[in-house]
Protein backbone atom coordinates (compact mmCIF):
# COMPACT_ATOMS: atom_id res chain seq x y z
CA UNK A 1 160.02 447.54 155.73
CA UNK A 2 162.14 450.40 155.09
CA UNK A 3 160.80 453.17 152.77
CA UNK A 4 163.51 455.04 150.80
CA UNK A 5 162.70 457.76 148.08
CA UNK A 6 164.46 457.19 144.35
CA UNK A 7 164.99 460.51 143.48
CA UNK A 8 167.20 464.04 143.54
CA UNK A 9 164.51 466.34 143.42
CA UNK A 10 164.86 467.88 146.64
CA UNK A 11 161.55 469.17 146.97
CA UNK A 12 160.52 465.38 146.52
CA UNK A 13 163.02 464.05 149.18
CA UNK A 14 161.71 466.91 151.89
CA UNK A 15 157.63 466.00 151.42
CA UNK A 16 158.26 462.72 151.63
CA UNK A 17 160.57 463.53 154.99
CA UNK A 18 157.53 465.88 156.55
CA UNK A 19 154.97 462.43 155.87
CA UNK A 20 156.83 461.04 158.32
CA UNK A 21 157.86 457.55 156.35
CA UNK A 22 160.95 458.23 155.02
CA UNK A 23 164.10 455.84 156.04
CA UNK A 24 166.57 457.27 153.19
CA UNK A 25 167.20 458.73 149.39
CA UNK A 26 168.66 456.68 146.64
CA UNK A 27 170.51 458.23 143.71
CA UNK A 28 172.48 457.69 140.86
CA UNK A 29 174.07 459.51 137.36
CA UNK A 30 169.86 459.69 135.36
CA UNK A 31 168.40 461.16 138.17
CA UNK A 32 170.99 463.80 138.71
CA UNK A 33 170.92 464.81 135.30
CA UNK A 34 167.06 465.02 135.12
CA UNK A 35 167.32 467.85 138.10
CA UNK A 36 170.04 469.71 135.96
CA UNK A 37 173.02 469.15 138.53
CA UNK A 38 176.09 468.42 136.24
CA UNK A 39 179.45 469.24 137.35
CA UNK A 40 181.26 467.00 139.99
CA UNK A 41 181.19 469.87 142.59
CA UNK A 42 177.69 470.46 141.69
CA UNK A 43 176.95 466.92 142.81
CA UNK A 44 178.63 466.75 146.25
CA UNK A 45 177.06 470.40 147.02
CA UNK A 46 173.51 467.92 145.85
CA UNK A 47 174.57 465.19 148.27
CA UNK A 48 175.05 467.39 151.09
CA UNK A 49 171.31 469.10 150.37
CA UNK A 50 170.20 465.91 150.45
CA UNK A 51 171.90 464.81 153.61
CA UNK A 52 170.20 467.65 155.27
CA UNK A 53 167.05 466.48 154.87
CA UNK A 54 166.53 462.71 155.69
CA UNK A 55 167.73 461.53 158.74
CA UNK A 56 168.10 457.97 156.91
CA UNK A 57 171.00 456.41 154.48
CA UNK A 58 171.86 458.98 151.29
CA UNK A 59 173.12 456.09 148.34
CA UNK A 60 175.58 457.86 146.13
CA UNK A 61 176.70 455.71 143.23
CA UNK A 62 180.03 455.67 141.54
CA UNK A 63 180.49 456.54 138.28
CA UNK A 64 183.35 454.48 137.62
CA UNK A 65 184.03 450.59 136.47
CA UNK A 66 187.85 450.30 137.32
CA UNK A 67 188.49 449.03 141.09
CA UNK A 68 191.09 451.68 141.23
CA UNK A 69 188.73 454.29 140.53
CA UNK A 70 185.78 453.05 142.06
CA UNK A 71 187.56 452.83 145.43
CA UNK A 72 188.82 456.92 145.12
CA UNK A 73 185.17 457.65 144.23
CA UNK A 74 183.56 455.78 146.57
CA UNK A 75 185.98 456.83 149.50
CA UNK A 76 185.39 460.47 148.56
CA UNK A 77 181.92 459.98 148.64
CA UNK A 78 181.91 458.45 151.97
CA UNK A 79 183.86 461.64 153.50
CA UNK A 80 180.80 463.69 152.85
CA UNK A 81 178.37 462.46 155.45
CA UNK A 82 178.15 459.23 157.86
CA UNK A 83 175.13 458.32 155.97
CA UNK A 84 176.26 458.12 152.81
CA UNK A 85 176.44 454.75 151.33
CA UNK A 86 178.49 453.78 148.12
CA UNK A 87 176.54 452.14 145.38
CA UNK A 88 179.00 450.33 143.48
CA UNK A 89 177.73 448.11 140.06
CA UNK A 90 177.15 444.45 140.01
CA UNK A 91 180.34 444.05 138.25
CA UNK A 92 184.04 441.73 139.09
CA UNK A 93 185.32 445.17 139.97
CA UNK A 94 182.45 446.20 142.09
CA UNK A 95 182.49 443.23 144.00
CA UNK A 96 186.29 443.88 144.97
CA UNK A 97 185.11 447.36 145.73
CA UNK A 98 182.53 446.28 148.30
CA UNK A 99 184.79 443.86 149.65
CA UNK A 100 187.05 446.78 150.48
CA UNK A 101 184.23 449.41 151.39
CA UNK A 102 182.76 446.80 153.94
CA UNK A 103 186.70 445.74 155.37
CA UNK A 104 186.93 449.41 156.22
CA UNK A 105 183.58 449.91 157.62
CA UNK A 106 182.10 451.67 154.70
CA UNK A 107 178.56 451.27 153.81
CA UNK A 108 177.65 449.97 150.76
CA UNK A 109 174.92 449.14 147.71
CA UNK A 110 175.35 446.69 145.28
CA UNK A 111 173.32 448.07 142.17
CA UNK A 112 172.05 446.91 139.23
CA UNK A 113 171.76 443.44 140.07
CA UNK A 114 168.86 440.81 138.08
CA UNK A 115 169.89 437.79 139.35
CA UNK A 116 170.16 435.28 142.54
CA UNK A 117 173.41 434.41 142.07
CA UNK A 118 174.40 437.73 141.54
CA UNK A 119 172.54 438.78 144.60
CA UNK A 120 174.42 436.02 146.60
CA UNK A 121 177.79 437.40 145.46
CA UNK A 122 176.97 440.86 147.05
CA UNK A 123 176.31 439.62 150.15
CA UNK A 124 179.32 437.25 150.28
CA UNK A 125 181.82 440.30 149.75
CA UNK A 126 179.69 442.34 152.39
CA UNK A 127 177.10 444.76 150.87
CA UNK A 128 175.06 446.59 153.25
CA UNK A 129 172.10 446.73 150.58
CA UNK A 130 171.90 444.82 147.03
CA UNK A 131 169.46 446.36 145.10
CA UNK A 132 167.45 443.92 142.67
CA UNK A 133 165.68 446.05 139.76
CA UNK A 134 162.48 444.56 139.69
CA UNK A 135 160.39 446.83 137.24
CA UNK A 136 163.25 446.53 134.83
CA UNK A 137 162.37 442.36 135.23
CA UNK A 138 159.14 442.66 134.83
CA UNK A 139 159.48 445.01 131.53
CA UNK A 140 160.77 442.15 130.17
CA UNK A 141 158.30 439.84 130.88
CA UNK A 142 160.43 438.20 133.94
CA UNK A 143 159.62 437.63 137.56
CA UNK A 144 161.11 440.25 139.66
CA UNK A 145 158.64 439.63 142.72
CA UNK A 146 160.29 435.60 141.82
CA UNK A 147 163.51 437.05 142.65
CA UNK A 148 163.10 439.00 145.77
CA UNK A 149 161.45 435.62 147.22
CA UNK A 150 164.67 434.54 145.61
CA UNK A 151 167.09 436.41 147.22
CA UNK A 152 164.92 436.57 150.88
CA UNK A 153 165.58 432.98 150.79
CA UNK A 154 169.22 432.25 150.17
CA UNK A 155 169.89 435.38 152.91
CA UNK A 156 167.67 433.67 155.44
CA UNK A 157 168.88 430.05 154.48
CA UNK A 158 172.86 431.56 156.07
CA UNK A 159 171.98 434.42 157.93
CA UNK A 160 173.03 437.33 155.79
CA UNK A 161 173.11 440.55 156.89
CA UNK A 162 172.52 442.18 153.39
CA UNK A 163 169.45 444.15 153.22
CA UNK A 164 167.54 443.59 149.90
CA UNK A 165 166.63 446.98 148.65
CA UNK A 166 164.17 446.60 145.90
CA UNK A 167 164.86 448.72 143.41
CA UNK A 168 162.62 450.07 139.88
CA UNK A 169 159.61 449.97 142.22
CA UNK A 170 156.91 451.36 140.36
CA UNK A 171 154.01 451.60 142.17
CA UNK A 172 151.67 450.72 144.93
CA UNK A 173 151.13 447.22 144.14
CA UNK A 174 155.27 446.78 143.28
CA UNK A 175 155.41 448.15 147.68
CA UNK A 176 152.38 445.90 148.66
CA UNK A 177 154.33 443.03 146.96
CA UNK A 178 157.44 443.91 148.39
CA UNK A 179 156.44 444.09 151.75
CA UNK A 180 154.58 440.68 151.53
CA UNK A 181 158.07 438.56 149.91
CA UNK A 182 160.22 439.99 153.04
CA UNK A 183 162.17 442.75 151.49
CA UNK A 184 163.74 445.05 153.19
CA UNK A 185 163.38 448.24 151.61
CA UNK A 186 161.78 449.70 148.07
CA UNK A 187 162.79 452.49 147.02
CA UNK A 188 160.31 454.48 144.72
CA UNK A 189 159.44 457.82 143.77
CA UNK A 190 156.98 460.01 145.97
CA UNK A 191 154.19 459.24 143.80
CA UNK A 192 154.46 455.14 144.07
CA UNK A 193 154.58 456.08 147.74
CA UNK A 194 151.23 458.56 148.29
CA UNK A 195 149.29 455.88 146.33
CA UNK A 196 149.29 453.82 149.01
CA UNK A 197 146.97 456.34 150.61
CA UNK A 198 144.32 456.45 148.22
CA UNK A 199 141.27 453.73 148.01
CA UNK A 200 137.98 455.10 146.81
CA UNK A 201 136.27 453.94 149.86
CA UNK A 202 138.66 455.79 151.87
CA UNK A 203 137.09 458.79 149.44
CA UNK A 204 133.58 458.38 149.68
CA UNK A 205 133.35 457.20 153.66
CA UNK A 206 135.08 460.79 153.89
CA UNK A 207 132.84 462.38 152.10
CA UNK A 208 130.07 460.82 153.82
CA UNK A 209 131.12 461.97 157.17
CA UNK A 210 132.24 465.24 156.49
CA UNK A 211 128.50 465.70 154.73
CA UNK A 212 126.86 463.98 158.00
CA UNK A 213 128.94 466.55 160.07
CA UNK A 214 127.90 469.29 158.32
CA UNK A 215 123.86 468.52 158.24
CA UNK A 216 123.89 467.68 162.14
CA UNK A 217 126.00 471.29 162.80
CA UNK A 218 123.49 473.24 160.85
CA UNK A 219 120.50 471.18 162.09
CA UNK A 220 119.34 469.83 159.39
């Protein structure tokens, strides 16, 4: 399973990079604005900084609804760097979009999707990634793990290639679960992703040793 960082905080994107598990960045419009970049040039100059850094797939979402418009914003965006990949809404017009995108080779990410059928409606017009929100499910009291297991199904059932790219992944146990219903990727923020270091054992065995190591070297 691929592990992709949902974030524009560059500082963020690069720790995760020097860990070593990082397989690509997803952004969009909230997360932007929460590291101050505003301005359209502002952004692609952000995309760019972040393309430096991962060596994986950089989403960069549309702000548009309009096909029109969401094709000229999405082929702009795809100018900027090979890895770049266009996340386009779950919406009529998005789905024409990706149909488009994927014609002329164009990676994409269907976003904002909650349901199966929605999920099979990516695929269908040729999403490279659909991106099922499952924290948002779960906030209201729905199964998002249900609809990964969902959507793993129906791709498997006819051989999609459409990664599912879990999406409003919390924390560790969101990962855990991810990684045991077959999806493909989660993307998270850096902190959902260090807690899958931690386990008090892992803590006190440490402590244990390094307190063992230190009585032996002083002969005690």
């Amino acid at each position: 399973m691929k592990f992709f960082i949902d974030t524009a905080n560059l500082a963020d994107i690069q720790e995760a990079q020097d860990l070593g598990v990082l397989d690509g960045v997803t952004t969009n419009p909230s997360l932007m604005a929460k590291e101050g970049i505003c301005g359209a040039e502002n952004v692609i100059d952000h995309y760019k900084a972040i393309c430096a850094i991962t060596d994986g797939d950089v989403s960069a979402e549309v702000i548009a609804i309009h096909y029109d418009e969401i094709l000229r914003e999405g082929l702009e965006l795809a100018k900027l760097d090979d890895r770049i990949v266009v996340k386009v809404p779950m919406i009529k017009e998005g789905i024409k979009a990706i149909r488009y995108f994927s014609n002329a080779g164009i990676k994409t990410n269907c976003t904002l999707v909650f349901s199966a059928g929605q999920a099979l409606l990516a695929a269908k017009a040729g999403a490279t990634y659909v991106s099922p929100f499952l924290g948002r499910l779960d906030d209201i009291s729905t199964d998002g793990l249900g609809l990964i297991s969902d959507i793993r199904l129906i791709y498997d059932n006819y051989g999609f290639p459409t990664q599912i790219l879990a999406a409003s992944v919390r924390h560790a146990m969101h990962i855990v679960n991810c990684a045991k219903f077959g999806a493909d990727v989660t993307t998270s923020p850096l902190s959902a992703i260090t807690s899958l270091l931690k386990h008090p054992l892992t803590d006190s065995g440490l402590a244990q040793f390094l307190a063992d190591h230190k009585r032996v070297s002083e002969g005690k």
